[in-house]
N, C-alpha and C. Protein backbone atom coordinates (compact mmCIF):
# COMPACT_ATOMS: atom_id res chain seq x y z
N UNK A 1 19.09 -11.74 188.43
CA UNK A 1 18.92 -12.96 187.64
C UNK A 1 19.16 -14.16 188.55
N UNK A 2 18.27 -15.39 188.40
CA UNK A 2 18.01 -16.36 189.68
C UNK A 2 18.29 -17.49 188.36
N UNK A 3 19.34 -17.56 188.07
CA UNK A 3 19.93 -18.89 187.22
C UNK A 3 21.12 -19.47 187.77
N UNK A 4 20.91 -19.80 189.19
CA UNK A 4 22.35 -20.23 189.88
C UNK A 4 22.32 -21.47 189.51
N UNK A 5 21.14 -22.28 189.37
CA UNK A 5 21.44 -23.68 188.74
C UNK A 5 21.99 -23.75 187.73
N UNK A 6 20.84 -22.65 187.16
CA UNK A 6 21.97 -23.18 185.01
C UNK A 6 23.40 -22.74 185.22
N UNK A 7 24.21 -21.66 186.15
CA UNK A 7 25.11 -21.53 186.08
C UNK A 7 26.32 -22.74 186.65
N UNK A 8 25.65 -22.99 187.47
CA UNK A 8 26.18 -24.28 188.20
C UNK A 8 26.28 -25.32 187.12
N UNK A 9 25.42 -25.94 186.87
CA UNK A 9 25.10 -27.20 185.81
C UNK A 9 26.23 -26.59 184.85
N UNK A 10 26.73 -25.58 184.42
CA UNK A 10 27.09 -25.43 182.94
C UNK A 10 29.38 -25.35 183.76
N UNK A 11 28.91 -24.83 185.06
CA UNK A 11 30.50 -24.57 185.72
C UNK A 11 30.96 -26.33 185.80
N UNK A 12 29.92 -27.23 186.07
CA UNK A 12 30.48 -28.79 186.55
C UNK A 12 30.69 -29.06 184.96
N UNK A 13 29.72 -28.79 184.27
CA UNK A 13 30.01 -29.41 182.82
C UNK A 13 31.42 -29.37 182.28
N UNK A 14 31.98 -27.50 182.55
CA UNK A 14 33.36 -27.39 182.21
C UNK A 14 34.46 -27.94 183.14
N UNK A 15 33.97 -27.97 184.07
CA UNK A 15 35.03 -29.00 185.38
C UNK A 15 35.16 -30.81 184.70
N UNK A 16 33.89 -31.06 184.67
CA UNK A 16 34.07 -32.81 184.07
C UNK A 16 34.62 -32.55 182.78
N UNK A 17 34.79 -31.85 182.14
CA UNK A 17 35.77 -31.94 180.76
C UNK A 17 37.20 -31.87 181.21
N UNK A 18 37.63 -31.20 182.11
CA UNK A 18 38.44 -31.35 182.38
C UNK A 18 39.48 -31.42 182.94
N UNK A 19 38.43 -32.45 183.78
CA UNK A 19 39.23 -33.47 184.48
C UNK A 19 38.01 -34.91 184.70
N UNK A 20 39.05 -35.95 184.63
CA UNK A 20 38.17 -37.05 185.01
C UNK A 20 37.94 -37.76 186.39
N UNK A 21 36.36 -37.70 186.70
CA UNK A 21 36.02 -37.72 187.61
C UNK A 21 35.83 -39.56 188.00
N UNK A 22 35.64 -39.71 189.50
CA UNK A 22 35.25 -40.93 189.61
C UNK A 22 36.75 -42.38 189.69
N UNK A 23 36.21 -43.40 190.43
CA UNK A 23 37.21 -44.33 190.35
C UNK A 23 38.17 -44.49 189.35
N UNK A 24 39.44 -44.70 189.69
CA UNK A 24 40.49 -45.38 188.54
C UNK A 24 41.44 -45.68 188.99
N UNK A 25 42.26 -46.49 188.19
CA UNK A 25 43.62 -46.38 188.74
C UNK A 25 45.13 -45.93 187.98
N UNK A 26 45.59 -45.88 188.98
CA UNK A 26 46.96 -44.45 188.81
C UNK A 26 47.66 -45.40 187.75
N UNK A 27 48.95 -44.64 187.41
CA UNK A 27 50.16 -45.49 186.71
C UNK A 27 50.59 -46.54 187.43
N UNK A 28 50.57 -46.46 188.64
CA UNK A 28 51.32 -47.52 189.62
C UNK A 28 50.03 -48.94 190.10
N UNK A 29 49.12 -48.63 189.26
CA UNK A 29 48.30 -49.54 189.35
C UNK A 29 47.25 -49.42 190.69
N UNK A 30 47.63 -48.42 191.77
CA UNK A 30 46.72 -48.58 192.55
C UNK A 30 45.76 -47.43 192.47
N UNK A 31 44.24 -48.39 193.16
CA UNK A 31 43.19 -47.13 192.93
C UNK A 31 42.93 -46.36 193.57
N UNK A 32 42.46 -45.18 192.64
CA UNK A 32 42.04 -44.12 193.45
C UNK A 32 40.28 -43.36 192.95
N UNK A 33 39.97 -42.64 193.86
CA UNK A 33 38.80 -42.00 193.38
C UNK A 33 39.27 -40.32 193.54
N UNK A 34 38.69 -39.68 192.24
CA UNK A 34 38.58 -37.76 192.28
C UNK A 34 37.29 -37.27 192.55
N UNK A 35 37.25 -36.43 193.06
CA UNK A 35 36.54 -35.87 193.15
C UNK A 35 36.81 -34.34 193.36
N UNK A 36 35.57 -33.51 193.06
CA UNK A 36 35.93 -32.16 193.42
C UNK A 36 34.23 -31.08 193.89
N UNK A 37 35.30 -30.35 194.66
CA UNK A 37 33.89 -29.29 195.29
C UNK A 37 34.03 -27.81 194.38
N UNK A 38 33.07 -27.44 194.22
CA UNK A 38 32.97 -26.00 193.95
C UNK A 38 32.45 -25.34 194.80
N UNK A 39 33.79 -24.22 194.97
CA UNK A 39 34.11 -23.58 196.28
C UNK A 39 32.71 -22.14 196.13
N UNK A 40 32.94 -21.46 195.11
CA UNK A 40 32.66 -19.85 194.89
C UNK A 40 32.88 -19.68 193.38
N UNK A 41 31.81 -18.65 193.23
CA UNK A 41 31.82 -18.20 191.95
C UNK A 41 31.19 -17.07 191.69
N UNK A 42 31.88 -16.35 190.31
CA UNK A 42 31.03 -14.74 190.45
C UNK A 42 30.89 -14.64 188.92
N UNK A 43 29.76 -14.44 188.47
CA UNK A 43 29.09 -14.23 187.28
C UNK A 43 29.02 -12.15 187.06
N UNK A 44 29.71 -12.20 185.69
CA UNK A 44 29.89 -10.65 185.11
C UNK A 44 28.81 -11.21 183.93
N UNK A 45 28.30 -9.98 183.89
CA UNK A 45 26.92 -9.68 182.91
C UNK A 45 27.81 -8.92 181.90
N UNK A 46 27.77 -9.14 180.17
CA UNK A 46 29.21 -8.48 179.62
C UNK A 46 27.99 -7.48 178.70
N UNK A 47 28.50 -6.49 178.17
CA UNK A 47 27.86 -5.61 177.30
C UNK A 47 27.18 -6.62 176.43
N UNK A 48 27.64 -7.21 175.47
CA UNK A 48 27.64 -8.45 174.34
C UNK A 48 26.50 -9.31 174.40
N UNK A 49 25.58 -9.23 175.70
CA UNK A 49 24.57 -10.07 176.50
C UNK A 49 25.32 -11.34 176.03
N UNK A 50 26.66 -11.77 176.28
CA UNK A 50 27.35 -12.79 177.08
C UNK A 50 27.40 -12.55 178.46
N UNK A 51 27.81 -13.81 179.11
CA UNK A 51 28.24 -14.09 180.61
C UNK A 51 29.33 -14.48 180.73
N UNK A 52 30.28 -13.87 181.98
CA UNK A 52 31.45 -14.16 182.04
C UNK A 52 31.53 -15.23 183.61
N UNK A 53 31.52 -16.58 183.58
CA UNK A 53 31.78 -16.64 184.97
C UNK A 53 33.14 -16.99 185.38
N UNK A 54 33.58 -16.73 186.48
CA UNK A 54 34.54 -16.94 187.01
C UNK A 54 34.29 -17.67 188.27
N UNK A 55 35.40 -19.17 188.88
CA UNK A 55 34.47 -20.13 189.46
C UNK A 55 35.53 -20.36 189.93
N UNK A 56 35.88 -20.91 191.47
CA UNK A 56 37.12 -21.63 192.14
C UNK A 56 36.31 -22.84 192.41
N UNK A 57 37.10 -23.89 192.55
CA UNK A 57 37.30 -25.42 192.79
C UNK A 57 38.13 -26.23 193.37
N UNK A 58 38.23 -26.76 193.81
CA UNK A 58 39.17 -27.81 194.29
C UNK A 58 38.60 -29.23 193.82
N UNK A 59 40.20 -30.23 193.70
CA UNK A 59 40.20 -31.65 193.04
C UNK A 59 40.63 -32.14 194.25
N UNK A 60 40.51 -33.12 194.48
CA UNK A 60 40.13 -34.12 195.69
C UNK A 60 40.53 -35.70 195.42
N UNK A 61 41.93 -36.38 195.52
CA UNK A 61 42.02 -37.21 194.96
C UNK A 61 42.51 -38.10 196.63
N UNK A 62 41.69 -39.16 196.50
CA UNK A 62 42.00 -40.42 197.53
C UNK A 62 42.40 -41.38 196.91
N UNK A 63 43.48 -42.08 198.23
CA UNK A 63 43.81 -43.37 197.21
C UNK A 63 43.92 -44.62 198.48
N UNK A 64 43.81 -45.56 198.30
CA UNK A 64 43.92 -46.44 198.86
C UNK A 64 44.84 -46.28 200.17
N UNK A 65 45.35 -45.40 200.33
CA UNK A 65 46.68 -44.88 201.61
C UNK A 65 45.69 -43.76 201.97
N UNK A 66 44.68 -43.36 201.97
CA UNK A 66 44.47 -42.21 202.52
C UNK A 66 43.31 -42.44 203.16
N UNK A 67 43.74 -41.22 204.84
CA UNK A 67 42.90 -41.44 205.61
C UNK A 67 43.61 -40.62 207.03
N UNK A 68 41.94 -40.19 207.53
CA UNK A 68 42.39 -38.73 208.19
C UNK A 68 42.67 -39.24 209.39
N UNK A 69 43.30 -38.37 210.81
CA UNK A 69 44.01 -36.76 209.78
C UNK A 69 45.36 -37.09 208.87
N UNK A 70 45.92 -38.21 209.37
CA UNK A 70 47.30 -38.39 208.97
C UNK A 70 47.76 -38.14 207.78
N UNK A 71 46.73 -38.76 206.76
CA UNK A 71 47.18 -38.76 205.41
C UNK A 71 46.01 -38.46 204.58
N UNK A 72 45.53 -37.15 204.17
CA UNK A 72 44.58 -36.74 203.86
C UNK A 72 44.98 -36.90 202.20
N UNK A 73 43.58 -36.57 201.34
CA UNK A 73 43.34 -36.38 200.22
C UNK A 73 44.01 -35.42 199.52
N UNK A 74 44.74 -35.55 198.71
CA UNK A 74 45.30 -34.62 197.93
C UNK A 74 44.24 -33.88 197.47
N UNK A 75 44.74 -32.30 197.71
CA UNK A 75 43.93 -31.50 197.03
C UNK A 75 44.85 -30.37 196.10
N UNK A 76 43.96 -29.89 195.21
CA UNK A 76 44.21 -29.37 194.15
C UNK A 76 43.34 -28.19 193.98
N UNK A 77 43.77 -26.80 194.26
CA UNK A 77 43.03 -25.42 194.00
C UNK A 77 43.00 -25.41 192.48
N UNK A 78 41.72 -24.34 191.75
CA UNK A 78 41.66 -23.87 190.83
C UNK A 78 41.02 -22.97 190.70
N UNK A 79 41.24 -21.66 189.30
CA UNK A 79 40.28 -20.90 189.23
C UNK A 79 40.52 -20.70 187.93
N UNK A 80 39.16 -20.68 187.47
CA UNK A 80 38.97 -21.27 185.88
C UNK A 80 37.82 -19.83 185.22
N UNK A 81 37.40 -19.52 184.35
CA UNK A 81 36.28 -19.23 183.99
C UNK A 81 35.74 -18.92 182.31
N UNK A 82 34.48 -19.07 182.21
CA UNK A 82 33.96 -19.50 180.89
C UNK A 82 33.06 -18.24 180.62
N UNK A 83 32.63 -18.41 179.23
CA UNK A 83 31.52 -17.57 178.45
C UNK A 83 30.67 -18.14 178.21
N UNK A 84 29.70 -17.69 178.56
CA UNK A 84 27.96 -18.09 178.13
C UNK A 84 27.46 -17.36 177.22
N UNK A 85 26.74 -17.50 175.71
CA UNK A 85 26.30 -16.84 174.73
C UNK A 85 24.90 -16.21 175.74
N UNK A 86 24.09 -15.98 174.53
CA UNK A 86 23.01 -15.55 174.95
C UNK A 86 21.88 -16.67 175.61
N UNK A 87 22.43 -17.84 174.94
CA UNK A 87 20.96 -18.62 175.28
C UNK A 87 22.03 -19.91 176.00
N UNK A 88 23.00 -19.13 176.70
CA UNK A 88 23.38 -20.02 177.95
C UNK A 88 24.10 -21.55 177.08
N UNK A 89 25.27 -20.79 176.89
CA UNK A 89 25.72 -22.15 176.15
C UNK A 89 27.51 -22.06 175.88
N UNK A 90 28.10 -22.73 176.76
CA UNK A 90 29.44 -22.49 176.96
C UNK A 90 30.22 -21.84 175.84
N UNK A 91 30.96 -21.08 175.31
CA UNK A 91 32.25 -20.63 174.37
C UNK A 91 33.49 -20.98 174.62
N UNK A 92 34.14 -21.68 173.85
CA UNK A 92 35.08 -21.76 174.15
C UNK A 92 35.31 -22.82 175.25
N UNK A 93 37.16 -22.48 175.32
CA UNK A 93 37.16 -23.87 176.82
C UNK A 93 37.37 -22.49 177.90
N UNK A 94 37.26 -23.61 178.77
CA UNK A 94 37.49 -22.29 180.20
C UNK A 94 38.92 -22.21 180.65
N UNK A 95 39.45 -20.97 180.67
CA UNK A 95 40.61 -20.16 180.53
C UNK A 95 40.74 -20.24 182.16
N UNK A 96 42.47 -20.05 182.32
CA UNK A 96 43.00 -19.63 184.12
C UNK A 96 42.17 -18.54 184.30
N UNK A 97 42.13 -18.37 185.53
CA UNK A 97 41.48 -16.80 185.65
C UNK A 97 41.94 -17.05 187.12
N UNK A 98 41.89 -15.16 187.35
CA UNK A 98 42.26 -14.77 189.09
C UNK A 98 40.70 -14.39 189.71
N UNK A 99 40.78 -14.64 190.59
CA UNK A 99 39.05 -14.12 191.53
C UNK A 99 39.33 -12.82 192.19
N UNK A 100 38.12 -11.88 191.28
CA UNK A 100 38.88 -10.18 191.67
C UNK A 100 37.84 -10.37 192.96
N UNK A 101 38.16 -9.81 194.13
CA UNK A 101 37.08 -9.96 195.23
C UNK A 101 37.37 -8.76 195.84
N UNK A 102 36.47 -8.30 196.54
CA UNK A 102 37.24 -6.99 197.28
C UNK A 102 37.12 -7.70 198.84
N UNK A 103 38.29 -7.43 199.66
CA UNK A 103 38.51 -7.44 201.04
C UNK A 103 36.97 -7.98 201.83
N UNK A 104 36.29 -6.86 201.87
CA UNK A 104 34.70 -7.29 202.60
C UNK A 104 33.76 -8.57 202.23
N UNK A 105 34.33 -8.34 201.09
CA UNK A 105 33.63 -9.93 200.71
C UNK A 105 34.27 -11.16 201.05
N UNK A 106 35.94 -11.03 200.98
CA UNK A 106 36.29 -12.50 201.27
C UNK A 106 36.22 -12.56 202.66
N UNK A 107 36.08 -11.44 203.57
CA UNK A 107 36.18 -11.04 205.08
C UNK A 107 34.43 -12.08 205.39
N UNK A 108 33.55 -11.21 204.73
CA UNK A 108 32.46 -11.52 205.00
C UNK A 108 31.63 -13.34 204.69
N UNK A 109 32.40 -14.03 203.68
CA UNK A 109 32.48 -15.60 203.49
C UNK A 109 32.68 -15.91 204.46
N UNK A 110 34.31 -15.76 205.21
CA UNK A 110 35.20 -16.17 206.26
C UNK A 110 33.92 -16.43 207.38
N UNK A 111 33.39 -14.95 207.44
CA UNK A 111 32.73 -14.74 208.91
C UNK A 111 31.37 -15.77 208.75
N UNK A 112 30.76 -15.82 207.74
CA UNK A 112 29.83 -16.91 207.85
C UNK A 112 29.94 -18.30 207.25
N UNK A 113 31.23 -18.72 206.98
CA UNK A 113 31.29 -20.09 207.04
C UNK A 113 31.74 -20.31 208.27
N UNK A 114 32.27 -19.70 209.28
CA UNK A 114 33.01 -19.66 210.84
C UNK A 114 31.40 -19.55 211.97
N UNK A 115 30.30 -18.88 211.54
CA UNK A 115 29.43 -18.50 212.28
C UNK A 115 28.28 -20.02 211.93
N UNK A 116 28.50 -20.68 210.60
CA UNK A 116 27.77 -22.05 209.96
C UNK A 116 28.34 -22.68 210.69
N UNK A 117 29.82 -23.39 210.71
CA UNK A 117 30.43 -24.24 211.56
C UNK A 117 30.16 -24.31 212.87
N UNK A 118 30.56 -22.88 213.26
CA UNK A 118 30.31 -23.12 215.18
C UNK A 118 28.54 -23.48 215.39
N UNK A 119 27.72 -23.30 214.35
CA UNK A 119 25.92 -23.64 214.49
C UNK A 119 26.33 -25.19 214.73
N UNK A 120 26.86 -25.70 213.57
CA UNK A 120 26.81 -26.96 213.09
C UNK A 120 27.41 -27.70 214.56
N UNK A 121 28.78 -27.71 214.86
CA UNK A 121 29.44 -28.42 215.35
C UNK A 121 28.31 -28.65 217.06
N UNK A 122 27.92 -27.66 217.33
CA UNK A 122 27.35 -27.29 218.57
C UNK A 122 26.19 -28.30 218.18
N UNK A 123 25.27 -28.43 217.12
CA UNK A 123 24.47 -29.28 216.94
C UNK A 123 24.50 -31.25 216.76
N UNK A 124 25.72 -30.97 216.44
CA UNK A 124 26.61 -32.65 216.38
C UNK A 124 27.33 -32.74 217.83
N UNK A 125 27.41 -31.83 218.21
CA UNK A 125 28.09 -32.45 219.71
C UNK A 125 26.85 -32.84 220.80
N UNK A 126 25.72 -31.50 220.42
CA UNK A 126 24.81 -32.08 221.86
C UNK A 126 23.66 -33.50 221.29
N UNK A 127 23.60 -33.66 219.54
CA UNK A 127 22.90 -34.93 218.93
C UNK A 127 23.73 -36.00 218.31
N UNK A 128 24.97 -35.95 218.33
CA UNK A 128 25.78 -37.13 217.32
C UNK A 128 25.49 -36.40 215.98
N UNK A 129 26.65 -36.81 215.55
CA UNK A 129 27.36 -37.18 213.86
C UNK A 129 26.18 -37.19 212.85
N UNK A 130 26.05 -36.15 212.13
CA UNK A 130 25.12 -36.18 211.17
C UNK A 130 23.74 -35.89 211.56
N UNK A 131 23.12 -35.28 212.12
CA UNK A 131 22.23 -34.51 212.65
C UNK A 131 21.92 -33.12 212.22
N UNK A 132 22.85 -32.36 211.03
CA UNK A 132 22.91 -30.92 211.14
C UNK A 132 22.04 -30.80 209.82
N UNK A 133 21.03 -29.82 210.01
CA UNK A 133 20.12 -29.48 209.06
C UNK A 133 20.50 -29.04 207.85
N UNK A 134 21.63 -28.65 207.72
CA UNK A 134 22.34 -28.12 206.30
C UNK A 134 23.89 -28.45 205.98
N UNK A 135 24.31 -29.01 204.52
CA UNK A 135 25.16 -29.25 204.34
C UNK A 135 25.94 -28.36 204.32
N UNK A 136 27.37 -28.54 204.72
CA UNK A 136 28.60 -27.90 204.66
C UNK A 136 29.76 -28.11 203.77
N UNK A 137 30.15 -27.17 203.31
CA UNK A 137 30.31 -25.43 203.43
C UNK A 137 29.09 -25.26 202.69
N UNK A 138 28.80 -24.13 202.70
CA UNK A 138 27.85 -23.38 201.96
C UNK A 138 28.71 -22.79 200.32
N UNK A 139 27.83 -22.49 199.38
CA UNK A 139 28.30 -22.07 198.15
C UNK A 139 28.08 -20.30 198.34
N UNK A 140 28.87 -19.83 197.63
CA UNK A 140 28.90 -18.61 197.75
C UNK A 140 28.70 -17.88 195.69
N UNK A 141 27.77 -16.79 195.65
CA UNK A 141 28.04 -16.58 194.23
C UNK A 141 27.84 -14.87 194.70
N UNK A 142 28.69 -14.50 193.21
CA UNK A 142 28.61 -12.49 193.25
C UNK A 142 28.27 -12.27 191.79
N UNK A 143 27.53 -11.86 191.87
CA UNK A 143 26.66 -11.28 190.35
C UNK A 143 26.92 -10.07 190.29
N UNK A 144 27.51 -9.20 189.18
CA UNK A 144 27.79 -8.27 189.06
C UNK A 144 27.06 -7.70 187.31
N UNK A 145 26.40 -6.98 187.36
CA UNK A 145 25.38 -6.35 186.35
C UNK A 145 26.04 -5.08 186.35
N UNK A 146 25.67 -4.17 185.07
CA UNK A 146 25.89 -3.03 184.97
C UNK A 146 25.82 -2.36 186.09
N UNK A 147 24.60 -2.08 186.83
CA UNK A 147 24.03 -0.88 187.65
C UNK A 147 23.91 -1.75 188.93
N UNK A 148 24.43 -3.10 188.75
CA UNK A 148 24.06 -3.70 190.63
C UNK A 148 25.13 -4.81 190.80
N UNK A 149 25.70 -4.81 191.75
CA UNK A 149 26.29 -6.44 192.49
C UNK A 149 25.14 -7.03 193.40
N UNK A 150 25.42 -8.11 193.28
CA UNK A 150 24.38 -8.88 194.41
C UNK A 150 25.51 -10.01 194.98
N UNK A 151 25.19 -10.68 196.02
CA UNK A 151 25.93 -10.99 197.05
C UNK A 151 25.02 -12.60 197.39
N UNK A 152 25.01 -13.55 197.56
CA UNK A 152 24.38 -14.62 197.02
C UNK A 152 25.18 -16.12 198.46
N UNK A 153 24.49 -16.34 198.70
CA UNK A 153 24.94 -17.88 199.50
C UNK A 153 23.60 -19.00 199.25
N UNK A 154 23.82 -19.92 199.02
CA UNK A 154 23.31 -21.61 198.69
C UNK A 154 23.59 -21.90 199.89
N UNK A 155 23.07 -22.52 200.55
CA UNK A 155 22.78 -23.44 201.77
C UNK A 155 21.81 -24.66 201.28
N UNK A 156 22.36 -25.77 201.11
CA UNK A 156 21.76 -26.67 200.99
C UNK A 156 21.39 -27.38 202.43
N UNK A 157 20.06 -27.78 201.98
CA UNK A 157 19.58 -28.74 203.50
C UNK A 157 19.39 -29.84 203.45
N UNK A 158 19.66 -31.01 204.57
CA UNK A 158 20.53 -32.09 204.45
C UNK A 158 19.37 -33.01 204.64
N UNK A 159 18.15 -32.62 203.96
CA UNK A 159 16.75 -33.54 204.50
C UNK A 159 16.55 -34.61 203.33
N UNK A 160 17.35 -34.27 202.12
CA UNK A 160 17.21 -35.11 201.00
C UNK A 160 17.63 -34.74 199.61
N UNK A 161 17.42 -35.59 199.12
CA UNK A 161 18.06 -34.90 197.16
C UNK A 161 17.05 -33.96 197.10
N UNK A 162 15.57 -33.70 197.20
CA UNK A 162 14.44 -33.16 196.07
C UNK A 162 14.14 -31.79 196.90
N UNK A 163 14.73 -31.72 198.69
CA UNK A 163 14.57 -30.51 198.70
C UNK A 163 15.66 -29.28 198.25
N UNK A 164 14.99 -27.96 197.87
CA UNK A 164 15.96 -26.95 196.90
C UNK A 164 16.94 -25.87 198.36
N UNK A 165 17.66 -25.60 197.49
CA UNK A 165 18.72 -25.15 198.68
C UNK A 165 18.07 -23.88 199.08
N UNK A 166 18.33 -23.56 200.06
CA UNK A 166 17.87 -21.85 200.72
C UNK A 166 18.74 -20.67 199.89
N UNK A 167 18.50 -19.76 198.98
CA UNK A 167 18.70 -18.88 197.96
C UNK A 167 18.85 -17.33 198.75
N UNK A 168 20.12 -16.91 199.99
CA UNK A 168 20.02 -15.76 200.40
C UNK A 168 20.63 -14.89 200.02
N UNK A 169 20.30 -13.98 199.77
CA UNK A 169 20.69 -12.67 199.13
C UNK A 169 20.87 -11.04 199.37
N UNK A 170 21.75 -10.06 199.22
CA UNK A 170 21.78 -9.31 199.31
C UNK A 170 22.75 -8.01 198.49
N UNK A 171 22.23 -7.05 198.49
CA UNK A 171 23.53 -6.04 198.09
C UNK A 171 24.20 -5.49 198.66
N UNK A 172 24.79 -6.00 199.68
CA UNK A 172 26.34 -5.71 200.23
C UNK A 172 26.41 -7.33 201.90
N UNK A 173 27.68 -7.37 201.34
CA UNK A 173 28.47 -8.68 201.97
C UNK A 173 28.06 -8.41 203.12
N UNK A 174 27.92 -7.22 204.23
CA UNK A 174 27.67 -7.13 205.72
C UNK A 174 26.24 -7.57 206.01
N UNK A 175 25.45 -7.11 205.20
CA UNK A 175 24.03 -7.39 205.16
C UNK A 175 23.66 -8.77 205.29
N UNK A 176 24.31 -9.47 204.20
CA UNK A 176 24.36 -10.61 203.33
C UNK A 176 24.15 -11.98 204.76
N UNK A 177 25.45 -11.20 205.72
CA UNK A 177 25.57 -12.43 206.62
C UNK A 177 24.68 -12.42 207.66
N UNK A 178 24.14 -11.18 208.21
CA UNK A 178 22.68 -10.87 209.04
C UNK A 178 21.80 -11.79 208.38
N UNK A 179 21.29 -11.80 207.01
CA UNK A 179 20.32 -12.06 206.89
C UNK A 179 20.49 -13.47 207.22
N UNK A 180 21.68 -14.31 206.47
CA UNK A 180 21.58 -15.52 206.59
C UNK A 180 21.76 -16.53 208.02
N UNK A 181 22.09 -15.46 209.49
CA UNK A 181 21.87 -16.09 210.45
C UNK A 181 20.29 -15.98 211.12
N UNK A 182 19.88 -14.80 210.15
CA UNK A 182 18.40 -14.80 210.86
C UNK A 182 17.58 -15.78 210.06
N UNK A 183 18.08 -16.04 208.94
CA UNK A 183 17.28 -17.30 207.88
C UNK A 183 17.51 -18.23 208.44
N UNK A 184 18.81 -18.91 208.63
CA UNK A 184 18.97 -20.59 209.95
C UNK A 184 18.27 -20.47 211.45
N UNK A 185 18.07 -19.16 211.96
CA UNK A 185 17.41 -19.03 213.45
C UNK A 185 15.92 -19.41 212.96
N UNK A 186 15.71 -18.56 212.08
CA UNK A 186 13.80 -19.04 211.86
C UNK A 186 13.77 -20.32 211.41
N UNK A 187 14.48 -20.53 210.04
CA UNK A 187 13.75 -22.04 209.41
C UNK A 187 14.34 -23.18 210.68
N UNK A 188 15.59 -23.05 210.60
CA UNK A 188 16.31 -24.03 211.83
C UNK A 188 16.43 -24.28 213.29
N UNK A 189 15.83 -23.25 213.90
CA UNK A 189 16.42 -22.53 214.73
C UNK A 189 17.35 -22.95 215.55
N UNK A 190 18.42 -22.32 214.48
CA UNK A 190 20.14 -22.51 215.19
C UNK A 190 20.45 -21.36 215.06
């Protein structure tokens, strides 16, 4: 199933409920802006033809004192996850939840957000700052169906809003990261 957008669109929906995003200011009167990234997420297919996703995040709050490296952005981990009926439509609010992962998979993220970076950085050092064909980090999703897992990375590319992110895929995490350095060597070649 290739609904990483609707899943996405429906994970920020339950993130902007709750929490508020965007400029404001604190009790102490000074301002700040939130923001937050979504890290990873893994969608369970439930008997019920509900969806279970389970989604990590981080909150991202700057304030007028902040600024790197010294005094970075407060950040804030989370892991949250929601129910989707049948026709894709939140239940409920979204509950704590733990991210069940097995070893190879969080091994196998590690190894290709480490193998994205060293592309990237090597490409900003020999062109300047902002030159790298794809935004960073990459999104990561695990779909798990009765009879299949699938293994999933988003790579967005940094050419504009209207182009769609690169959609790589596989059934098992070792595979997963082959493919996606031979996908940046051809389209990019990095």
């Amino acid at each position: 199933m290739d609904d990483y957008n609707l899943f996405i669109d429906r994970i920020k929906e339950a993130i902007e409920k709750e929490h508020k995003t965007g400029m404001q200011a604190g009790g102490s009167g000074h301002m700040g802006f939130v923001s937050y990234t979504l890290n990873d997420f893994k969608v369970s297919f439930l008997n019920d033809n509900t969806k279970e996703i389970t989604f990590q995040y981080t909150i991202y709050v700057e304030t007028e004192f902040t600024y790197e490296p010294d005094n970075p952005p407060y950040s804030y981990p989370y892991c949250k996850k929601i129910h989707l009926n049948s026709k894709n439509q939140a239940i409920g609010k979204p509950e704590e939840a733990l991210m069940n992962e097995t070893t190879e998979w969080i091994e196998t993220k590690k190894k290709i957000v480490d193998s994205i970076q060293k592309k990237l950085l090597r490409i900003e050092w020999g062109y300047g700052d902002n030159r790298a064909p794809v935004k960073f980090p990459p999104r990561f999703i695990e779909t798990e169906e009765p009879d299949q897992k699938c293994y999933v990375c988003l790579i967005e590319p940094d050419f504009g809003d209207d182009e769609p992110p690169l959609i790589i895929k596989s059934n098992s995490p070792g595979r997963l990261n082959e493919k996606i350095l031979e996908t940046l060597k051809e389209r990019f070649g990095i």
